[in-house]
N, C-alpha and C. Protein backbone atom coordinates (compact mmCIF):
# COMPACT_ATOMS: atom_id res chain seq x y z
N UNK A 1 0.84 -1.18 0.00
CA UNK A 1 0.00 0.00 0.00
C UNK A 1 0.88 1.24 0.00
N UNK A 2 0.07 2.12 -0.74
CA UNK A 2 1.24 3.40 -0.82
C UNK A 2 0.92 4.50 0.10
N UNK A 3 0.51 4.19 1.64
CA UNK A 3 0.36 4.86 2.27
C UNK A 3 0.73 4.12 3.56
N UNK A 4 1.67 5.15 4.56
CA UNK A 4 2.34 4.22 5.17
C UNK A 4 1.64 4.62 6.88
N UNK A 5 1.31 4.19 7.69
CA UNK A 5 1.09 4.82 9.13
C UNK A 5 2.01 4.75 9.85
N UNK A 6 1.98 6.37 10.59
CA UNK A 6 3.58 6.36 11.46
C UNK A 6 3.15 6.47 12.90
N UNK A 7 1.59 6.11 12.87
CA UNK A 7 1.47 6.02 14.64
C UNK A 7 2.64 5.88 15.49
N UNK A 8 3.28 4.46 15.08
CA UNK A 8 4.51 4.30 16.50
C UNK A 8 5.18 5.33 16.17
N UNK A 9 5.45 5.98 14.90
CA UNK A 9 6.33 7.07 15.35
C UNK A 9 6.13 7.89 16.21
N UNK A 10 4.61 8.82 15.92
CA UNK A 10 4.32 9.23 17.14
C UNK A 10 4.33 9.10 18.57
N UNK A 11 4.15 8.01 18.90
CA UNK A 11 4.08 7.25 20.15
C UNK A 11 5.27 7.34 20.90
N UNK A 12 5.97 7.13 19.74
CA UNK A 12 7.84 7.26 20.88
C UNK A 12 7.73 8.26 21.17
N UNK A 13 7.30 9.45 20.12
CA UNK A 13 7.57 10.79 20.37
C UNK A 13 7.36 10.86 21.65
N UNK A 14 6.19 10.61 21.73
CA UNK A 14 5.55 10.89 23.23
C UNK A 14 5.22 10.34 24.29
N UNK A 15 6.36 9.45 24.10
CA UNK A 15 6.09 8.48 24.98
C UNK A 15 5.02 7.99 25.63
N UNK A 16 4.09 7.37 24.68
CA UNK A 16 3.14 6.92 24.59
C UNK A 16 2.77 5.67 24.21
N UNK A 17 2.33 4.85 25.00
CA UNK A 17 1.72 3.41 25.02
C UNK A 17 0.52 2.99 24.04
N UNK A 18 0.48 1.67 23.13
CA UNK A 18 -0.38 1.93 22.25
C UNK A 18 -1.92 1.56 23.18
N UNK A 19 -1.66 1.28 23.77
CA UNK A 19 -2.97 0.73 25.05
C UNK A 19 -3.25 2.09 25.42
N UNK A 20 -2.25 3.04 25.79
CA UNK A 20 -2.85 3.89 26.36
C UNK A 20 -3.30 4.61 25.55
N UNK A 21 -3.18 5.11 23.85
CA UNK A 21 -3.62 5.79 22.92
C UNK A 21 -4.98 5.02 22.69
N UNK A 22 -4.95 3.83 22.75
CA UNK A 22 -6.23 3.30 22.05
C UNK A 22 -7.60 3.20 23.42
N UNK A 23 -7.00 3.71 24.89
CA UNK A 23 -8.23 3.75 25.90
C UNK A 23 -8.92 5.40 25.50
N UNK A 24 -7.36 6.30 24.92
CA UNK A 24 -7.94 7.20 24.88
C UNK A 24 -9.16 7.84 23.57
N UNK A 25 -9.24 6.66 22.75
CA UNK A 25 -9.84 6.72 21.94
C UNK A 25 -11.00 6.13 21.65
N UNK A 26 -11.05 5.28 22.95
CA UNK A 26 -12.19 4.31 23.29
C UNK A 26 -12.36 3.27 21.93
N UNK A 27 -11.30 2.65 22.00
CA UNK A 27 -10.69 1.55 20.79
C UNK A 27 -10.10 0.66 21.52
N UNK A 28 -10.78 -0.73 20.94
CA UNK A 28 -10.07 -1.84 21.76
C UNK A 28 -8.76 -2.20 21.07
N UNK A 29 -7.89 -2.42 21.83
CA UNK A 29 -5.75 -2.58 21.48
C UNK A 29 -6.14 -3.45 19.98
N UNK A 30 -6.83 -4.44 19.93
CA UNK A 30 -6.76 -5.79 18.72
C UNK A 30 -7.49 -4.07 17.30
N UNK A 31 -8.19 -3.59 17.59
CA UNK A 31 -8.82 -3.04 16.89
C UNK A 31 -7.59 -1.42 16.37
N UNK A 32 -7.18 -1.27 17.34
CA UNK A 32 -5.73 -0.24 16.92
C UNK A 32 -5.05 -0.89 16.71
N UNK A 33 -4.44 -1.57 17.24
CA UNK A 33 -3.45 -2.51 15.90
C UNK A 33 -3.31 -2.61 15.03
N UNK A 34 -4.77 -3.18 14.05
CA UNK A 34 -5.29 -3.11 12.77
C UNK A 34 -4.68 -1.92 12.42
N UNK A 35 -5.29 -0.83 12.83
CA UNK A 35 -5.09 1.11 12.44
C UNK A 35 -3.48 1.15 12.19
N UNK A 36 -2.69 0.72 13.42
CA UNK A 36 -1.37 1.10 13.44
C UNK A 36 -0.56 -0.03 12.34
N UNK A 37 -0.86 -0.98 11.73
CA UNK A 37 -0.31 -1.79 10.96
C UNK A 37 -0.53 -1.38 9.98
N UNK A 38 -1.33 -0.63 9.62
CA UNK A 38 -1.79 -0.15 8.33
C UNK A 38 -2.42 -1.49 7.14
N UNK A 39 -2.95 -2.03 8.22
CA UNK A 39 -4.03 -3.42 7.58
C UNK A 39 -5.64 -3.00 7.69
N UNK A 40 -5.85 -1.48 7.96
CA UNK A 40 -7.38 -1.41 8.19
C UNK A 40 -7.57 -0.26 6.59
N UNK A 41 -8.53 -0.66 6.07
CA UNK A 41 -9.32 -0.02 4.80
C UNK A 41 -8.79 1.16 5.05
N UNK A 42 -9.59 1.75 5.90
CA UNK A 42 -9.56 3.27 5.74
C UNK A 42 -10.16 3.89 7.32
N UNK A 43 -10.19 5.06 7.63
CA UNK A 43 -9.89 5.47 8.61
C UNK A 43 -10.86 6.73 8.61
N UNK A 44 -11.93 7.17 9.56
CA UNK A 44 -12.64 8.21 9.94
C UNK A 44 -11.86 9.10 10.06
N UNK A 45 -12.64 10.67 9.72
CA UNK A 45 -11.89 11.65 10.05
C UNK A 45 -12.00 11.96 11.05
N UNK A 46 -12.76 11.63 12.14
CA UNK A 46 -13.22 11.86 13.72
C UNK A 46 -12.01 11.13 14.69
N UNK A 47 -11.94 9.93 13.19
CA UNK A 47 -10.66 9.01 14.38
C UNK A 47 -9.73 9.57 14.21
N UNK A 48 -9.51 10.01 12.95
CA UNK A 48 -7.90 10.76 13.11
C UNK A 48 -7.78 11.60 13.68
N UNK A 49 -8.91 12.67 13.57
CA UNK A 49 -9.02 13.89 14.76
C UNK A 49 -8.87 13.58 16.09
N UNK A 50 -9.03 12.69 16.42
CA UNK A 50 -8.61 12.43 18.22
C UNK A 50 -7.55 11.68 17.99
N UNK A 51 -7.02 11.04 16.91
CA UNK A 51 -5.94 10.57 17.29
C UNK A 51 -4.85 12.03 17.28
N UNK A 52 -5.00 12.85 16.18
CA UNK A 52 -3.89 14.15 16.15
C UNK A 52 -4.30 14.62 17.40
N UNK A 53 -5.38 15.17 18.33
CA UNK A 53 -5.60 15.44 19.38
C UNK A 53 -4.62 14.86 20.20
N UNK A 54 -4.77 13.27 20.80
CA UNK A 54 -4.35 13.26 21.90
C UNK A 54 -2.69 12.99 21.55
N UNK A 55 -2.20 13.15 20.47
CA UNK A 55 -0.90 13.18 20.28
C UNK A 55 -0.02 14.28 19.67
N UNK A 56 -0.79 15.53 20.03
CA UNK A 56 -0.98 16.67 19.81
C UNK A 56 -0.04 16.72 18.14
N UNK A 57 -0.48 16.50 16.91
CA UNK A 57 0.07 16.35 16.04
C UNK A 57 -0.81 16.57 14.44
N UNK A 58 -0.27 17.09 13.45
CA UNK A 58 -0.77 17.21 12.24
C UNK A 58 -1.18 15.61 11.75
N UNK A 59 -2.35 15.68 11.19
CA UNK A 59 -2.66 13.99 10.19
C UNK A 59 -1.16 13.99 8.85
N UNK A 60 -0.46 14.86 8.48
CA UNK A 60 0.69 14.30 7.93
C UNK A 60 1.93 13.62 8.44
N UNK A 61 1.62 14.07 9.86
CA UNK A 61 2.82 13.59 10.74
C UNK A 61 2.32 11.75 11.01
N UNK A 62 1.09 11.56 10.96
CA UNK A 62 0.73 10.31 11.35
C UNK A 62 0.67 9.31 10.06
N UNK A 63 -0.19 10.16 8.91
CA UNK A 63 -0.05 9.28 7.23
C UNK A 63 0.89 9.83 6.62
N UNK A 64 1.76 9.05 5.38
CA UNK A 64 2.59 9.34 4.88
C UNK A 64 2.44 8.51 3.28
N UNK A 65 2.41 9.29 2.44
CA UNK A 65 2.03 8.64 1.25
C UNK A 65 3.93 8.50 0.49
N UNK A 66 3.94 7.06 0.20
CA UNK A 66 4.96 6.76 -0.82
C UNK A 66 4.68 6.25 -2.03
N UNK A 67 5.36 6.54 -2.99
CA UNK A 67 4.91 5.98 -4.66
C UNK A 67 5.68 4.29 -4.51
N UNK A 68 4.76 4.05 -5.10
CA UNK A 68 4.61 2.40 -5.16
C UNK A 68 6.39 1.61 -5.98
């Protein structure tokens, strides 16, 4: 896929736990996983909005598009 997710990047940033990103999103860990592997379809803009929320961050800092 030519779009890559850098959640864990974020996460180090901030030293942040993916358990603890995904309580704060009221997302069960098996179900962010999916998100952070970049094995899920596609992604709400509500989810990404709380995800840039609680990781105080732009949606480019989290998706990253590469040519195939």
């Amino acid at each position: 896929m030519a779009i890559i997710i850098n959640v864990d990047v974020m996460l180090a940033r901030r030293k942040m736990q993916s358990k603890e990103l995904a309580e704060i999103l009221d997302m069960t860990p098996a179900n962010f996983s999916i998100l952070k592997t970049g094995k899920a379809k596609g992604i709400r803009f509500d989810t990404l909005e709380a995800i840039c929320k609680a990781l105080d961050c732009q949606p480019g800092d989290i998706l990253e598009y590469v040519t195939d």
